[in-house]
PDB file of N, CA and C in Angstrom:
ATOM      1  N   UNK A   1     -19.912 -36.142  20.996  1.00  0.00           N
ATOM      2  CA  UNK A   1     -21.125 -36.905  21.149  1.00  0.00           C
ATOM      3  C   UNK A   1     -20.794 -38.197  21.871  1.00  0.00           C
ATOM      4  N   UNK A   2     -21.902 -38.622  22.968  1.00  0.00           N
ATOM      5  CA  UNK A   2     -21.571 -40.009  23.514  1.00  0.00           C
ATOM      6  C   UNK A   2     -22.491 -41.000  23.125  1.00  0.00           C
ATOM      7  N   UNK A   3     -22.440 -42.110  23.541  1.00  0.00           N
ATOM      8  CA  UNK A   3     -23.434 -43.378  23.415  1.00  0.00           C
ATOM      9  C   UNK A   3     -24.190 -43.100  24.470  1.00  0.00           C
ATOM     10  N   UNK A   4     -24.552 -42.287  25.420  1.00  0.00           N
ATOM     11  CA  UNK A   4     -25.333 -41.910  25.579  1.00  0.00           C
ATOM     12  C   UNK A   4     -26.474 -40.735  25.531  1.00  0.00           C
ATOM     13  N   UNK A   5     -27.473 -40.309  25.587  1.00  0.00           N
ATOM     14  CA  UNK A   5     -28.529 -39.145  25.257  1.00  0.00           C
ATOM     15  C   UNK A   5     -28.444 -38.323  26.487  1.00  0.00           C
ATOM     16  N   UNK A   6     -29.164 -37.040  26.333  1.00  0.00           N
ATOM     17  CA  UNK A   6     -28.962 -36.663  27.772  1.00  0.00           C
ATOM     18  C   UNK A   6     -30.716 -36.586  27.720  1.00  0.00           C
ATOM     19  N   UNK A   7     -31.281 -36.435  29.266  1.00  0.00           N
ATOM     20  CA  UNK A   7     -32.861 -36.233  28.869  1.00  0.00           C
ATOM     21  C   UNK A   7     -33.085 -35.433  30.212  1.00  0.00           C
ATOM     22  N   UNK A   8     -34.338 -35.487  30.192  1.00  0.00           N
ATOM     23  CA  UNK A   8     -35.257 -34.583  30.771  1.00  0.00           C
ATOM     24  C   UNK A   8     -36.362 -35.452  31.658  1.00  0.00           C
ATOM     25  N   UNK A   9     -36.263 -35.172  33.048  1.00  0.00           N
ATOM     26  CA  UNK A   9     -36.495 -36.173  34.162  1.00  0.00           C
ATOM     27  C   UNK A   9     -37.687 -34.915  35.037  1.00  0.00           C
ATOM     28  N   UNK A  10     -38.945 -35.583  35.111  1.00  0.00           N
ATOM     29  CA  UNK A  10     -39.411 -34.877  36.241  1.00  0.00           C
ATOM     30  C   UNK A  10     -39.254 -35.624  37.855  1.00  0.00           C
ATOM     31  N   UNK A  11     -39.134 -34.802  38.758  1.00  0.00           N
ATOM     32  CA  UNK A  11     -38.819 -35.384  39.765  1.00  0.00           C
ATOM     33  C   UNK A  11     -40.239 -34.913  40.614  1.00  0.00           C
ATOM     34  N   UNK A  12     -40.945 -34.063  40.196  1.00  0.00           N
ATOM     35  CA  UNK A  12     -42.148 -33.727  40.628  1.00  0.00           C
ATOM     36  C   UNK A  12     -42.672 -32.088  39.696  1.00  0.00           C
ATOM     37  N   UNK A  13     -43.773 -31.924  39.616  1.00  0.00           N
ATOM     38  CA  UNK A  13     -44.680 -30.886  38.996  1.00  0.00           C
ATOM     39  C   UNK A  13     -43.445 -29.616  39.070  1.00  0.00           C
ATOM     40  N   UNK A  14     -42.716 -29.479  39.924  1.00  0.00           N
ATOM     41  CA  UNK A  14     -41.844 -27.920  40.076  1.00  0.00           C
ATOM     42  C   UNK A  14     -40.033 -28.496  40.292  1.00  0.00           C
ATOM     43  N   UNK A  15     -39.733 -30.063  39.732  1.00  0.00           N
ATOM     44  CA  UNK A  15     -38.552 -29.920  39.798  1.00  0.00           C
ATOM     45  C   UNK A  15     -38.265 -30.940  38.402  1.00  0.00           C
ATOM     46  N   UNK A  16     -37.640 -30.283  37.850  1.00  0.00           N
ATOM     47  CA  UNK A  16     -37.370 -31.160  36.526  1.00  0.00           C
ATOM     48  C   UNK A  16     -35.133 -31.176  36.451  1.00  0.00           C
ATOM     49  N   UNK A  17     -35.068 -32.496  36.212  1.00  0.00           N
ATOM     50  CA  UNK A  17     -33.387 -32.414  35.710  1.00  0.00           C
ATOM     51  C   UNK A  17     -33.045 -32.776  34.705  1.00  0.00           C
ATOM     52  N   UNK A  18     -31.925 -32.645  33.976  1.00  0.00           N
ATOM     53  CA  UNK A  18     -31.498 -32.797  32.975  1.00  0.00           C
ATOM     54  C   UNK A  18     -30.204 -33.880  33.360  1.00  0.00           C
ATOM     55  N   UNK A  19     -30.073 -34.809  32.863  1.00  0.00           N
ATOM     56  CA  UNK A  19     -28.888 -35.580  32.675  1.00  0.00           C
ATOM     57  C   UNK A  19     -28.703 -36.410  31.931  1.00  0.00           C
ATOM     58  N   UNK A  20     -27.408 -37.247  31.803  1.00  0.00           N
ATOM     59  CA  UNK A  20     -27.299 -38.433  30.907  1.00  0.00           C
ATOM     60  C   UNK A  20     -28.215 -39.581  30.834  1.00  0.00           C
ATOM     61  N   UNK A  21     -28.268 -40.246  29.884  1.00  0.00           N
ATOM     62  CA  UNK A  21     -29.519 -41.370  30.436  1.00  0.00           C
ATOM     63  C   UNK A  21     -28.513 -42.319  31.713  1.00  0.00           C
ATOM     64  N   UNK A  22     -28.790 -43.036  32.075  1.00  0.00           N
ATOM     65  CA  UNK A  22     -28.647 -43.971  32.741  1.00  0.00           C
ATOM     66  C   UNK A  22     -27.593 -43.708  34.151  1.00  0.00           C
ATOM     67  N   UNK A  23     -27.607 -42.497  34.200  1.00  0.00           N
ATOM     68  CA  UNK A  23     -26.080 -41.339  35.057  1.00  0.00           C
ATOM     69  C   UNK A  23     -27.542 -40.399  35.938  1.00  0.00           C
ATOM     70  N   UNK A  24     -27.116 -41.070  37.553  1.00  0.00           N
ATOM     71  CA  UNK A  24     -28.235 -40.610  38.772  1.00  0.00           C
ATOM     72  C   UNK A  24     -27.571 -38.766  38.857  1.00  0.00           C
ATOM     73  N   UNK A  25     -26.154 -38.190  38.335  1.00  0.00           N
ATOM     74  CA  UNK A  25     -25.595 -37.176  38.972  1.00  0.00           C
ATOM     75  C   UNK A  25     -26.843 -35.900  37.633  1.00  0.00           C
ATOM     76  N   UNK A  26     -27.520 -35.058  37.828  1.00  0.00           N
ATOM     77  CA  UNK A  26     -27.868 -34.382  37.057  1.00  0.00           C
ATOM     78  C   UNK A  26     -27.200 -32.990  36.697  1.00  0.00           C
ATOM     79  N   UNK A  27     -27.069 -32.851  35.531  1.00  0.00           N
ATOM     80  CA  UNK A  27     -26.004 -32.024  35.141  1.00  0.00           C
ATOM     81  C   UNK A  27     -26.964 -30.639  35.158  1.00  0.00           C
ATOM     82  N   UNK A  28     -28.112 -30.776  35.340  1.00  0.00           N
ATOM     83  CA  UNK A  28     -29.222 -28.867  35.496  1.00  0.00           C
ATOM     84  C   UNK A  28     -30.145 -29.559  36.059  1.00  0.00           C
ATOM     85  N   UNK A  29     -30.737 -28.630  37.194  1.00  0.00           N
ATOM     86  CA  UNK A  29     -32.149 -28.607  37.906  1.00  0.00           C
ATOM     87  C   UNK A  29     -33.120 -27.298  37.063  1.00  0.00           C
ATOM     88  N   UNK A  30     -33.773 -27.793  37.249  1.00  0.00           N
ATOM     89  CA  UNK A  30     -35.011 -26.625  36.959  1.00  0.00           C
ATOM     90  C   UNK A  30     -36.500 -26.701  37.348  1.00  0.00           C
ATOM     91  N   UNK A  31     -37.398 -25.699  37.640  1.00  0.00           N
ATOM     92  CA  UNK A  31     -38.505 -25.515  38.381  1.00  0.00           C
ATOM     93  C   UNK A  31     -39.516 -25.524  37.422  1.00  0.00           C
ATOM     94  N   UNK A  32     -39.353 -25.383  36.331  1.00  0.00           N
ATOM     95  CA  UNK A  32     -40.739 -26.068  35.403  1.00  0.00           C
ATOM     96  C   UNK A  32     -39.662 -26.840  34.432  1.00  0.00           C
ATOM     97  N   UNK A  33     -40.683 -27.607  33.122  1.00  0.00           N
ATOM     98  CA  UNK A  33     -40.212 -28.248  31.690  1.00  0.00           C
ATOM     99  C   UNK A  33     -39.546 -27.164  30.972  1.00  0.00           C
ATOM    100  N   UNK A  34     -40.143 -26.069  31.286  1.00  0.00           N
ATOM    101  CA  UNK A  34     -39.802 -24.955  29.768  1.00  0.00           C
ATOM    102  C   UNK A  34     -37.963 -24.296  30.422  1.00  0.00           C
ATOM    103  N   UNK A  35     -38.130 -24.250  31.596  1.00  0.00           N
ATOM    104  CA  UNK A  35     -36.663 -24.142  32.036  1.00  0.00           C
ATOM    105  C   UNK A  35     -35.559 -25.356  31.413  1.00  0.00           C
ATOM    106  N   UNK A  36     -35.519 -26.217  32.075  1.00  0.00           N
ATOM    107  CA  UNK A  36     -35.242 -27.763  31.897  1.00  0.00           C
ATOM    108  C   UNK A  36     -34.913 -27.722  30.314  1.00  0.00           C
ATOM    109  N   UNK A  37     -35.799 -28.027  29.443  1.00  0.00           N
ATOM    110  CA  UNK A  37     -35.957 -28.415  28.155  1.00  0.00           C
ATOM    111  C   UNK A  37     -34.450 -26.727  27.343  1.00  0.00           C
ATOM    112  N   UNK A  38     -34.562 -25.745  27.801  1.00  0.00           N
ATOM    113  CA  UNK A  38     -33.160 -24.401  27.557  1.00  0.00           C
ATOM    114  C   UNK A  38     -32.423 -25.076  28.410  1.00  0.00           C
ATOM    115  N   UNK A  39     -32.036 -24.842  29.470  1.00  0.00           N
ATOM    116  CA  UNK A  39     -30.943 -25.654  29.918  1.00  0.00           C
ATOM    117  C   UNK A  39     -29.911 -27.043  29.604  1.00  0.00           C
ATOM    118  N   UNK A  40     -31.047 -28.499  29.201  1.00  0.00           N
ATOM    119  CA  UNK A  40     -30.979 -29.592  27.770  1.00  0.00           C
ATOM    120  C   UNK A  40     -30.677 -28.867  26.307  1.00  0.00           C
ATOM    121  N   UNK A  41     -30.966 -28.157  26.024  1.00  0.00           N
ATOM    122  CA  UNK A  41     -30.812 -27.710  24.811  1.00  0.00           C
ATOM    123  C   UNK A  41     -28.817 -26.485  24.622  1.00  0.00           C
ATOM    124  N   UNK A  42     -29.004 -25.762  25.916  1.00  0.00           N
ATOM    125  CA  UNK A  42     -27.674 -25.366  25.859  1.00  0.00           C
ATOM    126  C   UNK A  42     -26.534 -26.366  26.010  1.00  0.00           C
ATOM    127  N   UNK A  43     -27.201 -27.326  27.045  1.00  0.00           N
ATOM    128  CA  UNK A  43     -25.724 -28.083  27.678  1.00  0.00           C
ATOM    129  C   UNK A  43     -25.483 -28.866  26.391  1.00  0.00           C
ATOM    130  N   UNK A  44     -26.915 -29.579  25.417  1.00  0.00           N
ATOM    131  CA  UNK A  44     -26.528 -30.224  24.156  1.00  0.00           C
ATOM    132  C   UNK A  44     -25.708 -29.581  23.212  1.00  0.00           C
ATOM    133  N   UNK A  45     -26.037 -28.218  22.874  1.00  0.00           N
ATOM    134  CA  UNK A  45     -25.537 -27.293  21.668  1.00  0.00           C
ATOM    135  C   UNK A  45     -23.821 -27.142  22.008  1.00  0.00           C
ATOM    136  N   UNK A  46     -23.411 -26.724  23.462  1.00  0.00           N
ATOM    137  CA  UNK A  46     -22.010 -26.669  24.042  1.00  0.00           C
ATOM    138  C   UNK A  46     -21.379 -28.345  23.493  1.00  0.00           C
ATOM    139  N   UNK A  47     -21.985 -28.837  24.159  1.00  0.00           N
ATOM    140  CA  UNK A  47     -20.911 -30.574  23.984  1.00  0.00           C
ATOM    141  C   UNK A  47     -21.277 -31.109  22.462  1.00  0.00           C
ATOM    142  N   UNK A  48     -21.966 -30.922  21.563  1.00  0.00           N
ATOM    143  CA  UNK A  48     -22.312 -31.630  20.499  1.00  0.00           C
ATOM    144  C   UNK A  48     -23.359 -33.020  20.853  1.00  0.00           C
ATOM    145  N   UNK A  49     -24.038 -33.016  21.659  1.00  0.00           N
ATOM    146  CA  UNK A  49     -25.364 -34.115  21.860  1.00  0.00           C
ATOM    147  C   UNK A  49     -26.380 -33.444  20.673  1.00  0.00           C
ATOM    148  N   UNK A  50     -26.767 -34.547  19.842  1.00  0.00           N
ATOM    149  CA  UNK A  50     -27.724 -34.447  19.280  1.00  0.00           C
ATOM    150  C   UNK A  50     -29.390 -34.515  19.418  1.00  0.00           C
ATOM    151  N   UNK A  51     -29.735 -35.342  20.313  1.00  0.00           N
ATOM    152  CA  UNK A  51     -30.615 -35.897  20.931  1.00  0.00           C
ATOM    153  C   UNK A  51     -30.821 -35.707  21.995  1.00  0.00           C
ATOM    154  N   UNK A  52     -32.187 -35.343  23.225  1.00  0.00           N
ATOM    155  CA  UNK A  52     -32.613 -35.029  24.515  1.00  0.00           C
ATOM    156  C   UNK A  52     -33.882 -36.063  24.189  1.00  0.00           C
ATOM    157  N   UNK A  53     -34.112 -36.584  25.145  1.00  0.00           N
ATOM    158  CA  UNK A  53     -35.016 -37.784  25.550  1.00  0.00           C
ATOM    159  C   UNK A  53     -36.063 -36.502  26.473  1.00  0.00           C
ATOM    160  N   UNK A  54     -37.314 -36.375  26.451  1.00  0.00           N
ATOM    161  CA  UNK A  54     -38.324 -35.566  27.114  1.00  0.00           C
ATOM    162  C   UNK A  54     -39.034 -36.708  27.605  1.00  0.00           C
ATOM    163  N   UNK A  55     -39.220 -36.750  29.125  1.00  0.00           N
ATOM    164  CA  UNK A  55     -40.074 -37.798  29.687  1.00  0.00           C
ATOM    165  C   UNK A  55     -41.041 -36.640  30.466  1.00  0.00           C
ATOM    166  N   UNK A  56     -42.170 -37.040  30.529  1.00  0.00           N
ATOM    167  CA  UNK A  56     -43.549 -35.675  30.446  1.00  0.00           C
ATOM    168  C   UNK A  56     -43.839 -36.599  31.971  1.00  0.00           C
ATOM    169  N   UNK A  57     -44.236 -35.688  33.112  1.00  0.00           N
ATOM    170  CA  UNK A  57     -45.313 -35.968  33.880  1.00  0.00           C
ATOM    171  C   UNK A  57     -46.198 -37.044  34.092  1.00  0.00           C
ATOM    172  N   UNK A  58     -46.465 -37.391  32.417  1.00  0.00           N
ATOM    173  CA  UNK A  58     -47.545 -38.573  32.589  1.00  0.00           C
ATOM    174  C   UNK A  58     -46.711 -39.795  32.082  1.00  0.00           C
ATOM    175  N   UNK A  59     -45.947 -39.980  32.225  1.00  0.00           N
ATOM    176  CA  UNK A  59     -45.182 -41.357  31.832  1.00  0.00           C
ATOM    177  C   UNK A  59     -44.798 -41.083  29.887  1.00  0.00           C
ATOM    178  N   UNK A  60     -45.070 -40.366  29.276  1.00  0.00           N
ATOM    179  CA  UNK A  60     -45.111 -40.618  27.975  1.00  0.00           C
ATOM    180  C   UNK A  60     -43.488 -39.820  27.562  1.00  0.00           C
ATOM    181  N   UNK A  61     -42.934 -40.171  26.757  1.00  0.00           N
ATOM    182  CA  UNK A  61     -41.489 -39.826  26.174  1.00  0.00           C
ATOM    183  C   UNK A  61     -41.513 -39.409  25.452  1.00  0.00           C
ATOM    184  N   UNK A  62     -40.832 -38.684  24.641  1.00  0.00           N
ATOM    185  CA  UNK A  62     -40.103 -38.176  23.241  1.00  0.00           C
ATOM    186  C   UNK A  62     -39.086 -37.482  23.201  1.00  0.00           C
ATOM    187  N   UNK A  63     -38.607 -37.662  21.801  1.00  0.00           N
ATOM    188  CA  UNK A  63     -37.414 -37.180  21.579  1.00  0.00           C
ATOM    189  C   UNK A  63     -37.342 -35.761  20.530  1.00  0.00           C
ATOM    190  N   UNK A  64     -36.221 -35.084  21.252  1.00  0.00           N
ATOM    191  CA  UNK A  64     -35.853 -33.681  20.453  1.00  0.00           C
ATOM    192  C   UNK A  64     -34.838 -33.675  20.090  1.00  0.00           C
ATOM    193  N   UNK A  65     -34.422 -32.961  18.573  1.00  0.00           N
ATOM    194  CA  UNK A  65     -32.973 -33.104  18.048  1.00  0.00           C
ATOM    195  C   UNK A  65     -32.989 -31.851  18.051  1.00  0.00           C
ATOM    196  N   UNK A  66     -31.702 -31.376  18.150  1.00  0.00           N
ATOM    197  CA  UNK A  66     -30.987 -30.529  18.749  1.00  0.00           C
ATOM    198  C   UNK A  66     -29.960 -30.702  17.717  1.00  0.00           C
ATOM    199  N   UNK A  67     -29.465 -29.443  16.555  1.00  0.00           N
ATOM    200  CA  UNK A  67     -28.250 -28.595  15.906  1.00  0.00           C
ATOM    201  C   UNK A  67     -27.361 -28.178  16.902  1.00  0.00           C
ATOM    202  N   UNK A  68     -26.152 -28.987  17.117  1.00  0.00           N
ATOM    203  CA  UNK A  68     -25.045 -28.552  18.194  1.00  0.00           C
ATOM    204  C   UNK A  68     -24.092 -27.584  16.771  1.00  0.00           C
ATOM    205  N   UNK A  69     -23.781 -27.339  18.350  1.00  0.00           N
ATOM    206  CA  UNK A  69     -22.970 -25.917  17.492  1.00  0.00           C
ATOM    207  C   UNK A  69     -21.512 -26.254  16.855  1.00  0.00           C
ATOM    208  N   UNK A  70     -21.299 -27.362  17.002  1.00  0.00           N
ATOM    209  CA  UNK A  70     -20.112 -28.139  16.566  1.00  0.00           C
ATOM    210  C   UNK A  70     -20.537 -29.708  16.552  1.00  0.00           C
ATOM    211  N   UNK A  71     -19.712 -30.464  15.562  1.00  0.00           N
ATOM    212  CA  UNK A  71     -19.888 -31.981  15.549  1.00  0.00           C
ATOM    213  C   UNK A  71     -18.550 -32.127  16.774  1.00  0.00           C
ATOM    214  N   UNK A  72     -19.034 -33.050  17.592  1.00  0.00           N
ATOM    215  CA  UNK A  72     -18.506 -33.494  18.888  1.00  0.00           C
ATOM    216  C   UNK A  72     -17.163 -34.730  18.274  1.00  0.00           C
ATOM    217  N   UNK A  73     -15.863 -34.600  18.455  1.00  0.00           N
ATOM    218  CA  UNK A  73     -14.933 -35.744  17.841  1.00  0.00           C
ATOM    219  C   UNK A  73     -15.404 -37.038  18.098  1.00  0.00           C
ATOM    220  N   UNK A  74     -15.159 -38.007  17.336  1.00  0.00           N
ATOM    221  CA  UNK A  74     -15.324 -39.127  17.347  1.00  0.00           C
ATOM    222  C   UNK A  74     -14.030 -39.570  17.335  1.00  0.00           C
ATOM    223  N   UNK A  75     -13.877 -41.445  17.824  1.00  0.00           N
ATOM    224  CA  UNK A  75     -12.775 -41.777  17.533  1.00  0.00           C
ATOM    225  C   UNK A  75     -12.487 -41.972  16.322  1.00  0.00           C
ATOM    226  N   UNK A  76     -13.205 -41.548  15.397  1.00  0.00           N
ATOM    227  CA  UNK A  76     -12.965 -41.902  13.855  1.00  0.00           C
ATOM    228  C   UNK A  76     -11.872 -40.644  13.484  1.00  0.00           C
ATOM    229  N   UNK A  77     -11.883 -39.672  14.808  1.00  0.00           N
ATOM    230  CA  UNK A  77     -11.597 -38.291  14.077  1.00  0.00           C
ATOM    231  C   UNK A  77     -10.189 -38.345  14.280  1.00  0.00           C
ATOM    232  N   UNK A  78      -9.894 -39.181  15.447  1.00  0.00           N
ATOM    233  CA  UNK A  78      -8.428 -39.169  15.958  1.00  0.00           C
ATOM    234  C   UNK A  78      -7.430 -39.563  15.111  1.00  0.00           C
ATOM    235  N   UNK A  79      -6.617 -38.618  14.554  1.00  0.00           N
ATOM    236  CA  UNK A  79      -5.574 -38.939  13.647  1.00  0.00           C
ATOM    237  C   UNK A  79      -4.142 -39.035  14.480  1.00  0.00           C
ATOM    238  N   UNK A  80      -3.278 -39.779  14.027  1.00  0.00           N
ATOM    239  CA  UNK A  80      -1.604 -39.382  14.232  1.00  0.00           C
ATOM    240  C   UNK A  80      -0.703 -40.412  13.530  1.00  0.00           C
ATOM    241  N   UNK A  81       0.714 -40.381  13.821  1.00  0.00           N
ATOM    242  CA  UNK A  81       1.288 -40.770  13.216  1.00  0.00           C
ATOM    243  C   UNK A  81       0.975 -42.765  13.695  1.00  0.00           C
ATOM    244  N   UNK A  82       1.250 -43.588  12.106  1.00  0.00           N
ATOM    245  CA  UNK A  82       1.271 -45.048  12.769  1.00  0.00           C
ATOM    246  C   UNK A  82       2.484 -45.347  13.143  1.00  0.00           C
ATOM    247  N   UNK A  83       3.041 -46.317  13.969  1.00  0.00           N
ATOM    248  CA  UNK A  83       4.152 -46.797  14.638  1.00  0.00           C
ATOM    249  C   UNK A  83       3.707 -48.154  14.565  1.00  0.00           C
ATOM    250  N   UNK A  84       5.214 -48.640  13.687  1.00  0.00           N
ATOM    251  CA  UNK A  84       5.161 -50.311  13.524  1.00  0.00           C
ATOM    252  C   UNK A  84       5.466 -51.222  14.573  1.00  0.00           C
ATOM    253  N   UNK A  85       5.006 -52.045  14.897  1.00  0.00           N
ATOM    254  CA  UNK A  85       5.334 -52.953  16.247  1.00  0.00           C
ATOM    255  C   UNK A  85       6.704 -53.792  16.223  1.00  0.00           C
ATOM    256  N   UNK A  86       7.564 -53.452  17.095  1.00  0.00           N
ATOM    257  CA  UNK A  86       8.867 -54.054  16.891  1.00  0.00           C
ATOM    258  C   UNK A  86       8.608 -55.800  16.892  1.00  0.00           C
TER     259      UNK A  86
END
């Protein structure tokens, strides 16, 4: 999981993308919402994103949570040995 969401961008009535928020590179194109919104939902379930941001046609937003198919590591998760500072 990152500090950022990934969402759902229309670029016009027949082209919708999926990407990170604030990241211009889009990680899926698609030709309607209902494409777009499976495509957001696989790429979330693969990486562990919880959250897709839906921005609609008419300016209005919301959000969908999404059960990833694994919890995504955190740095909390990173274990190893400590080493004392000489």
């Amino acid at each position: 999981m990152t500090d950022h969401h990934l969402e759902i961008v229309p670029l016009s009535k027949q082209h919708w993308i999926v990407r990170y928020e604030g990241d211009v590179t889009p990680i899926a194109q698609a030709p309607t919402l209902k494409d777009a919104r499976a495509e957001a939902r696989n790429f979330a379930r693969q990486f562990g994103e919880p959250v897709i941001h839906v921005h609609e046609l008419d300016g209005e937003c919301h959000t969908e949570h999404v059960d990833p198919d694994f919890r995504a590591p955190t740095p909390r998760d990173v274990k190893g040995p400590y080493v004392e500072p000489d």
